[in-house]
Structures are given as structure tokens and as C-alpha cells.
C-alpha atoms as a PDB file:
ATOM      1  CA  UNK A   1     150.609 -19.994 219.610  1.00  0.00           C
ATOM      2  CA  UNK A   2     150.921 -17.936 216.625  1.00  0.00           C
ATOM      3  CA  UNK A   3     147.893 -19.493 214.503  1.00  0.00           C
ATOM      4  CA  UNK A   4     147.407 -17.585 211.085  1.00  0.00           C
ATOM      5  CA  UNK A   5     143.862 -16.424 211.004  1.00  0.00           C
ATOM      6  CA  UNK A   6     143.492 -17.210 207.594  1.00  0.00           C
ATOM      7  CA  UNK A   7     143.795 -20.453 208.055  1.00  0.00           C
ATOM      8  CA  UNK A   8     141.617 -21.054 210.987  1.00  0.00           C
ATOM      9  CA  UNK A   9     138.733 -19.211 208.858  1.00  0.00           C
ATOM     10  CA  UNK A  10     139.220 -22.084 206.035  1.00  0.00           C
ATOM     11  CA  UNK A  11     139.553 -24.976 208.589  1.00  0.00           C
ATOM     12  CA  UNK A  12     136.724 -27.041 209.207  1.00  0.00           C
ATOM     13  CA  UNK A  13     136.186 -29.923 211.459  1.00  0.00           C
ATOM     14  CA  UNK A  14     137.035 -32.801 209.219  1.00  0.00           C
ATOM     15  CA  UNK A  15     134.429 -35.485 211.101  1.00  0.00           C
ATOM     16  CA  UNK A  16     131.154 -33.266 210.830  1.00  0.00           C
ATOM     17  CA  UNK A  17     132.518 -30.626 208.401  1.00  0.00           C
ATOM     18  CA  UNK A  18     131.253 -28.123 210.645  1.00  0.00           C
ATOM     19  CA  UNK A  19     132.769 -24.534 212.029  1.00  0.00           C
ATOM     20  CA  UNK A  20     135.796 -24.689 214.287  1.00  0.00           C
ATOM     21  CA  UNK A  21     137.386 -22.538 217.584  1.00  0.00           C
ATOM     22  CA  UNK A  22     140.948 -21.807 218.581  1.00  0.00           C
ATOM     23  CA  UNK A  23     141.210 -22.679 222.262  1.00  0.00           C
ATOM     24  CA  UNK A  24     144.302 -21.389 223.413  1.00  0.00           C
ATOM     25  CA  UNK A  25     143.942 -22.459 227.149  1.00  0.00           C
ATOM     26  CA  UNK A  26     143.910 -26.103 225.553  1.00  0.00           C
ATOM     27  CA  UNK A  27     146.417 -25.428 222.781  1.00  0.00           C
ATOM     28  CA  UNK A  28     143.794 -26.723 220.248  1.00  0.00           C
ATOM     29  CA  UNK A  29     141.015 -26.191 217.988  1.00  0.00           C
ATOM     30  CA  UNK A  30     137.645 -27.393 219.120  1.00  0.00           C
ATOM     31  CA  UNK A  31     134.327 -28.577 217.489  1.00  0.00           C
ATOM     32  CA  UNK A  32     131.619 -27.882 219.646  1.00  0.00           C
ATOM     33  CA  UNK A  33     129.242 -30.125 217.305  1.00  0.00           C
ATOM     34  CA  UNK A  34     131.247 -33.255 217.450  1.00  0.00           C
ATOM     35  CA  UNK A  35     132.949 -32.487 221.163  1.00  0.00           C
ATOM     36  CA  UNK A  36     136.557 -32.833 220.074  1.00  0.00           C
ATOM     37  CA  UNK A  37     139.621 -30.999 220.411  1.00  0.00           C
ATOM     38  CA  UNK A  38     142.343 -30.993 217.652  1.00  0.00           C
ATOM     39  CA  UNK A  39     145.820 -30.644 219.254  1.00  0.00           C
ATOM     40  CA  UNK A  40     147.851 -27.919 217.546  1.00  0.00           C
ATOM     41  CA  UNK A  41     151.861 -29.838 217.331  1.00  0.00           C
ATOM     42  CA  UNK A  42     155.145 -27.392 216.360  1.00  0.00           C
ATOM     43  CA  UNK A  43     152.908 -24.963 215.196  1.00  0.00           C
ATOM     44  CA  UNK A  44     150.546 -27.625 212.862  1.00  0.00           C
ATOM     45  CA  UNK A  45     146.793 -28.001 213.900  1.00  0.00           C
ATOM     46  CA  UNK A  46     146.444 -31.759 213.564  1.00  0.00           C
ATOM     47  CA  UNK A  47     142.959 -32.580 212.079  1.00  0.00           C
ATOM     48  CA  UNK A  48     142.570 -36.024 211.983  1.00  0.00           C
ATOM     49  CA  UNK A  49     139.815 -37.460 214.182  1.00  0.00           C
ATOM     50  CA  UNK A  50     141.449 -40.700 215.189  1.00  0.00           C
ATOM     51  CA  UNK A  51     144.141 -38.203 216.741  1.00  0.00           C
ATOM     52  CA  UNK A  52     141.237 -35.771 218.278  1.00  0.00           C
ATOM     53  CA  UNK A  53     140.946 -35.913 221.657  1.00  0.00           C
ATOM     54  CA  UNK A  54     137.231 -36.235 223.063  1.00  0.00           C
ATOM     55  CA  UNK A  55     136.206 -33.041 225.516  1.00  0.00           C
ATOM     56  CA  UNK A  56     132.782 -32.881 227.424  1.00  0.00           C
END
């Protein structure tokens, strides 16, 4: 999953605005805060929370 790491520095989780994770095992990036994971589609982190799933 060939993430630019650039862009994961600038992303933040759109719901609490707080840092985010690459989780490659899940093929996402997570917010520990708000317990979601952000799917990552053709490439394209998708950070919208009604599309975040909800991870315990």
C-alpha cells in the first residue's frame, strides 16, 4: 500500500481533528481517539466518517 508519507503527516481525523495511524494489517488509517478506521480504496484514504468503520 504505497501511502505517501507526506500526506499521512497532514491527515487528520476529520470527526475529532485529532492525529492519525497507517494500519497496514487493516489496509486503513486509524484514530485511536474516536475508535475508527478509514479504509484506504485504489490507493485513496477515504476520510469521511459516515464511511469509517467502527474498531474496538
Amino acid at each position: 500500500m504505497p501511502l505517501n508519507k507526506q500526506l499521512l503527516e497532514i491527515l487528520i481525523c476529520p470527526q475529532c481533528r485529532g492525529k492519525v495511524r497507517l494500519d497496514e494489517k487493516l489496509n486503513g488509517i486509524i484514530c485511536d481517539k474516536c475508535k475508527l478506521l478509514y479504509e484506504i480504496k485504489n490507493d485513496i484514504p477515504v476520510m469521511l466518517v459516515e464511511e469509517a468503520k467502527k474498531i474496538s
